[in-house]
PDB file of N, CA and C in Angstrom:
ATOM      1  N   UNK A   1     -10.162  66.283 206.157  1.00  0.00           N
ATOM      2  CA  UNK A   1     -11.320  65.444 205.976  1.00  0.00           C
ATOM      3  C   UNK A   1     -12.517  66.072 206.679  1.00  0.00           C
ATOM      4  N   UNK A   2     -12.765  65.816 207.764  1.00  0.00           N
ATOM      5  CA  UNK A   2     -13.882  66.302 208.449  1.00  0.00           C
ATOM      6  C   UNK A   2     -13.043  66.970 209.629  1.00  0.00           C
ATOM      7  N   UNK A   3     -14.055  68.013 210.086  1.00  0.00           N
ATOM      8  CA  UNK A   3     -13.922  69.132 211.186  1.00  0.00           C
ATOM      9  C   UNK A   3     -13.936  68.374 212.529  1.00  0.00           C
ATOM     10  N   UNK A   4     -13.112  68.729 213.264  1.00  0.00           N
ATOM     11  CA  UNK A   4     -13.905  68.159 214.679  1.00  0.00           C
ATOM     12  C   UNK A   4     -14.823  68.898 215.419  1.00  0.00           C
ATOM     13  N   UNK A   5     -15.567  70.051 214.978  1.00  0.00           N
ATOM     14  CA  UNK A   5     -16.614  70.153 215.360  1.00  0.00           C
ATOM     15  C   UNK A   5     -18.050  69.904 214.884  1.00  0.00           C
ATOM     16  N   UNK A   6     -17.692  69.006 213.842  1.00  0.00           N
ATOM     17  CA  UNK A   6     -18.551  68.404 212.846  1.00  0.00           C
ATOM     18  C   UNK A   6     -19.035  67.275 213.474  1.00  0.00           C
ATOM     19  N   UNK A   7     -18.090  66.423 213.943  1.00  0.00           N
ATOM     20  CA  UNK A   7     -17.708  65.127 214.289  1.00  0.00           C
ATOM     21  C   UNK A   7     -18.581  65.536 215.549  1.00  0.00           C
ATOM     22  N   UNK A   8     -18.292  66.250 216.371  1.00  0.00           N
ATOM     23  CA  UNK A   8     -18.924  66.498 217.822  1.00  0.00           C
ATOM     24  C   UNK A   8     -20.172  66.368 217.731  1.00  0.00           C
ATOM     25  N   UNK A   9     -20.756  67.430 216.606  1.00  0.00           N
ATOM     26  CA  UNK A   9     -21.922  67.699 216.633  1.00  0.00           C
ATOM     27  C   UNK A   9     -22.502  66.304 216.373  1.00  0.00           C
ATOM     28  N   UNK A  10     -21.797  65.719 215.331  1.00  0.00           N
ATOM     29  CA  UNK A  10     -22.660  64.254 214.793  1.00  0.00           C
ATOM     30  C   UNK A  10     -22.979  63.217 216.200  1.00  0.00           C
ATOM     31  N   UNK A  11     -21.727  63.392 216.380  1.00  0.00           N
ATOM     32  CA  UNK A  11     -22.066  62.439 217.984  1.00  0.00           C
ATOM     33  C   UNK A  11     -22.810  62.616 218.994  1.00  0.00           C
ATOM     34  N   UNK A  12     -23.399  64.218 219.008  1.00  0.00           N
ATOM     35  CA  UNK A  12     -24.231  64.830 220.065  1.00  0.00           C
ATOM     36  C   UNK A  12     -25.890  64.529 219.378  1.00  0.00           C
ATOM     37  N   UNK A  13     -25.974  64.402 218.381  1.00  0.00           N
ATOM     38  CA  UNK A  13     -26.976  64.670 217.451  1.00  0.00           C
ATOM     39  C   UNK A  13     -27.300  62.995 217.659  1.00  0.00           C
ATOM     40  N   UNK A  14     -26.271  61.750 217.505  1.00  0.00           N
ATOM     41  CA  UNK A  14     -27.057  60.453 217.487  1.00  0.00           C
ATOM     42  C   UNK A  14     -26.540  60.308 218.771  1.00  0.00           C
ATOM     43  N   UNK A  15     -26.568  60.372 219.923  1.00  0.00           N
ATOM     44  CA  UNK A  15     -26.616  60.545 221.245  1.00  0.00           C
ATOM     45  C   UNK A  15     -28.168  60.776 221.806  1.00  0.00           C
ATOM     46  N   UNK A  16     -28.534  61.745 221.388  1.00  0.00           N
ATOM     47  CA  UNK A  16     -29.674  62.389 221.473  1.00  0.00           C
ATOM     48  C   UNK A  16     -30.972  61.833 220.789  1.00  0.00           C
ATOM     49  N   UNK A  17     -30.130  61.112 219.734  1.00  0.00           N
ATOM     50  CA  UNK A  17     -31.385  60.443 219.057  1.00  0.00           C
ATOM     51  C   UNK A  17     -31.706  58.924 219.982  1.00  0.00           C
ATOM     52  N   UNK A  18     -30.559  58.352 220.076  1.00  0.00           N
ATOM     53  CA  UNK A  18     -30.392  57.427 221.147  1.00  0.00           C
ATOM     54  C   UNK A  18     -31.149  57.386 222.089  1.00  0.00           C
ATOM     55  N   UNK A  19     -31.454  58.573 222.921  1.00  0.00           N
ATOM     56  CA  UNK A  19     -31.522  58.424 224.576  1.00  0.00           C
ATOM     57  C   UNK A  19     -33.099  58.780 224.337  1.00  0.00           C
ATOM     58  N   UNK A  20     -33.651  59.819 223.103  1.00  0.00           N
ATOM     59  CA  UNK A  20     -35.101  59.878 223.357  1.00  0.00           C
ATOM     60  C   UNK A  20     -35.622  58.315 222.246  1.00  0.00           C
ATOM     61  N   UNK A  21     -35.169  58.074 222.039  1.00  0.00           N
ATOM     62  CA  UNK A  21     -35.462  56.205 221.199  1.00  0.00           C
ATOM     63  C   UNK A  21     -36.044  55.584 222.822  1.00  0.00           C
ATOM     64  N   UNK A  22     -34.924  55.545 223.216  1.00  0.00           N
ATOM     65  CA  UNK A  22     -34.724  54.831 225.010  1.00  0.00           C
ATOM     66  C   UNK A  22     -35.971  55.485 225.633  1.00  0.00           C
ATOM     67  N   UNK A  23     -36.022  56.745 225.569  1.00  0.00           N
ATOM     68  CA  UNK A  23     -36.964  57.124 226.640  1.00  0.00           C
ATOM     69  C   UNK A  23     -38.406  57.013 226.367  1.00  0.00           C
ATOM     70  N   UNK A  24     -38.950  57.420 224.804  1.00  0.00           N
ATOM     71  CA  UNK A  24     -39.758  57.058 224.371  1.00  0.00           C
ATOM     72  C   UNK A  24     -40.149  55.132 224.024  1.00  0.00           C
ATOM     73  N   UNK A  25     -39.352  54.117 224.284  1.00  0.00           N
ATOM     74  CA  UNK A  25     -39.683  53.199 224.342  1.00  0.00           C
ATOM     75  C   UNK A  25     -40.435  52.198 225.574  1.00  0.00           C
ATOM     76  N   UNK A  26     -40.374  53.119 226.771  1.00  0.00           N
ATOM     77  CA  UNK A  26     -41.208  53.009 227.764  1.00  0.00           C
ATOM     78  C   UNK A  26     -41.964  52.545 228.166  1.00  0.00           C
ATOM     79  N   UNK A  27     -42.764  51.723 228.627  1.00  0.00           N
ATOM     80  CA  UNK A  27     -44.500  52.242 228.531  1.00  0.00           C
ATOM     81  C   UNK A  27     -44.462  52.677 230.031  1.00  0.00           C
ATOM     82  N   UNK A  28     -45.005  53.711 229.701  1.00  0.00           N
ATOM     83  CA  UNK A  28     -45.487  54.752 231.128  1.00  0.00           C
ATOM     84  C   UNK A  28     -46.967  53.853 231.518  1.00  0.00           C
ATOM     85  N   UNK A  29     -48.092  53.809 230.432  1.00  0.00           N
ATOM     86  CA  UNK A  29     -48.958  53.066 230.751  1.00  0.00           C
ATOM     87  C   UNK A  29     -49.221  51.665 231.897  1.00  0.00           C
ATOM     88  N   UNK A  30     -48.482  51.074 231.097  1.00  0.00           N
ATOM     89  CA  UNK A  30     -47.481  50.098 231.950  1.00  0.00           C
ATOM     90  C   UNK A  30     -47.536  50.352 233.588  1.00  0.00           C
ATOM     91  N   UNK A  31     -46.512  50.673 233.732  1.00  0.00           N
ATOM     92  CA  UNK A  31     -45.861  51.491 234.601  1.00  0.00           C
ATOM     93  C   UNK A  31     -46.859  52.359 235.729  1.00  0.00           C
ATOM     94  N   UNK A  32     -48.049  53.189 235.069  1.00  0.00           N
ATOM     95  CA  UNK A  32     -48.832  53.939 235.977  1.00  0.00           C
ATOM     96  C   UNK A  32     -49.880  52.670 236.530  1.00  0.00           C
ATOM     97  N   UNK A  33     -50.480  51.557 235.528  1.00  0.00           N
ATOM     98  CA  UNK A  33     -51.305  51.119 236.187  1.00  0.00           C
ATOM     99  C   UNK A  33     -50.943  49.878 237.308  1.00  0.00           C
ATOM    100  N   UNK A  34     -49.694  49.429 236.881  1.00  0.00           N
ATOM    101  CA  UNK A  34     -48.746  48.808 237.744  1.00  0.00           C
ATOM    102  C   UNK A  34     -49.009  49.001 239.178  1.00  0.00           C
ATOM    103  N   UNK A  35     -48.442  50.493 239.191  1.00  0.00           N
ATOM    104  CA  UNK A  35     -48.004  51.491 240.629  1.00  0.00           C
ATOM    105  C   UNK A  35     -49.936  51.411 241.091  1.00  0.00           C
ATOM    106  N   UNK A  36     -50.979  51.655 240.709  1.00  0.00           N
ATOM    107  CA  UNK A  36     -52.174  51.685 240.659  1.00  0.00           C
ATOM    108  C   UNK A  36     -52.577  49.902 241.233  1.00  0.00           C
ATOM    109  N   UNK A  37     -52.088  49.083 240.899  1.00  0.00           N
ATOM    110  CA  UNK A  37     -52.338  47.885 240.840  1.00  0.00           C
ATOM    111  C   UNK A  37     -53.455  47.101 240.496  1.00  0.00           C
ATOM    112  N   UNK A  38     -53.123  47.365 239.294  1.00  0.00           N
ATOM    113  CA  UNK A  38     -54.171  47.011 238.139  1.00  0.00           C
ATOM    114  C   UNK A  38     -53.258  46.327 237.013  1.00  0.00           C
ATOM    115  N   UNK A  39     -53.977  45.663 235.894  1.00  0.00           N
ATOM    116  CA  UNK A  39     -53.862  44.964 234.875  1.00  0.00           C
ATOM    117  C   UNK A  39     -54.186  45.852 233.386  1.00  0.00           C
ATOM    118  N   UNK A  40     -53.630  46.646 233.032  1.00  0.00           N
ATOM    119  CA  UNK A  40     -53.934  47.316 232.076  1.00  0.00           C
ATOM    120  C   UNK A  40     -54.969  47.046 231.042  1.00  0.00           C
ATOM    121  N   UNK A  41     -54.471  45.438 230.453  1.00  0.00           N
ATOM    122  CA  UNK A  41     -55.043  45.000 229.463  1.00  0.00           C
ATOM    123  C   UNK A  41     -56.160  44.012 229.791  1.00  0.00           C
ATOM    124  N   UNK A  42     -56.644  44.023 231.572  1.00  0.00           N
ATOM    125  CA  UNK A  42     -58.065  43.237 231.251  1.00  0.00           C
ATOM    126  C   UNK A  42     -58.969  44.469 231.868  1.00  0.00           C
ATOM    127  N   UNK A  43     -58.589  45.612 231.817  1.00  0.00           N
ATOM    128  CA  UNK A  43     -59.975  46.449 232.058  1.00  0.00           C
ATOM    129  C   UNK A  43     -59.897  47.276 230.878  1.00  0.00           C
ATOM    130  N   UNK A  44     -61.328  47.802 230.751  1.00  0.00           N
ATOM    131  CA  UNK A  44     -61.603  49.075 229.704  1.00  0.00           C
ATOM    132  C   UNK A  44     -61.243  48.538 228.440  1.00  0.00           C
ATOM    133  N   UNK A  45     -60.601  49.202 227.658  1.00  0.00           N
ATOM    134  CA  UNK A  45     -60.850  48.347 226.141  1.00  0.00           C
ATOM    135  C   UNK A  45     -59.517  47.474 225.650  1.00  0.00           C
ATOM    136  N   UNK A  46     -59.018  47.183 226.892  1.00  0.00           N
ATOM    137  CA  UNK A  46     -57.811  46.496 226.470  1.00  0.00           C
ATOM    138  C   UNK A  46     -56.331  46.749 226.075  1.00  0.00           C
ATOM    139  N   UNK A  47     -56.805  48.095 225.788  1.00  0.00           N
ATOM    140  CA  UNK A  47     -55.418  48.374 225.181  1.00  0.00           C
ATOM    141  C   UNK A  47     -54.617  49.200 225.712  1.00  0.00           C
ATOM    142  N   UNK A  48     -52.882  49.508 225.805  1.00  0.00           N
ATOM    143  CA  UNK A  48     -52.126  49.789 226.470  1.00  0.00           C
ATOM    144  C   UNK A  48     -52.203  51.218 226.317  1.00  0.00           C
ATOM    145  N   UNK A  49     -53.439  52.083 226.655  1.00  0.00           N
ATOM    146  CA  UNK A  49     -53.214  53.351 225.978  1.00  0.00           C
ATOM    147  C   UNK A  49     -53.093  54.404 227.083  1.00  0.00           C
ATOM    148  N   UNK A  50     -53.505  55.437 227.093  1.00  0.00           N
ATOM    149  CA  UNK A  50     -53.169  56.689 228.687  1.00  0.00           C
ATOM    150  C   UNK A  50     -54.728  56.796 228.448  1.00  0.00           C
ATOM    151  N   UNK A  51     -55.205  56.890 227.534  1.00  0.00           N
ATOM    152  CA  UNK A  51     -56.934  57.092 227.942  1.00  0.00           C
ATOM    153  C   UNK A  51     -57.643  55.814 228.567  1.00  0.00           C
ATOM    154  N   UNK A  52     -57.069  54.600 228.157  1.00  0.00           N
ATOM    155  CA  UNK A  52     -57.478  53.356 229.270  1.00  0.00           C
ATOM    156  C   UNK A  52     -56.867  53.749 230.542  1.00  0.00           C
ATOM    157  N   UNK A  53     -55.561  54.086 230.519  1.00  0.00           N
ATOM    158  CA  UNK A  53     -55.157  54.083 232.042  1.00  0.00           C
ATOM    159  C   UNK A  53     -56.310  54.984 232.677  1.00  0.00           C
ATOM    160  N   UNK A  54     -56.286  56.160 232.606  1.00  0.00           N
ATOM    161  CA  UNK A  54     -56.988  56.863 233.551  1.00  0.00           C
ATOM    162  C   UNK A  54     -58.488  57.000 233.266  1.00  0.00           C
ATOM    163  N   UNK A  55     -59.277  55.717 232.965  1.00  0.00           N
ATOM    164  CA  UNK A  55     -60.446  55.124 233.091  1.00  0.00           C
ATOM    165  C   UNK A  55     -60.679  54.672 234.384  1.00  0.00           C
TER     166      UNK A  55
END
């Protein structure tokens, strides 16, 4: 039927798709103006972006 290094690869391949899904779901934005202690979304134009953050 199928190879088991087929199988490996498939599992390494949605593994990988997995973990950058996860990592890219983030918000760093978030996160930097947080640590900053600020409110992201009531300064500058509101929106959760990296060019508002580092306004």
């Amino acid at each position: 039927m199928f190879d088991l290094d087929f199988i490996n690869l498939l599992v390494r391949l949605i593994s990988i798709a997995m973990l950058g899904y996860a990592i890219g779901s983030i918000p760093i934005c978030h996160l930097i103006s947080k640590r900053r202690g600020l409110n992201i979304v009531e300064i500058g134009s509101r929106l959760a972006g990296s060019s508002n953050v580092t306004r």
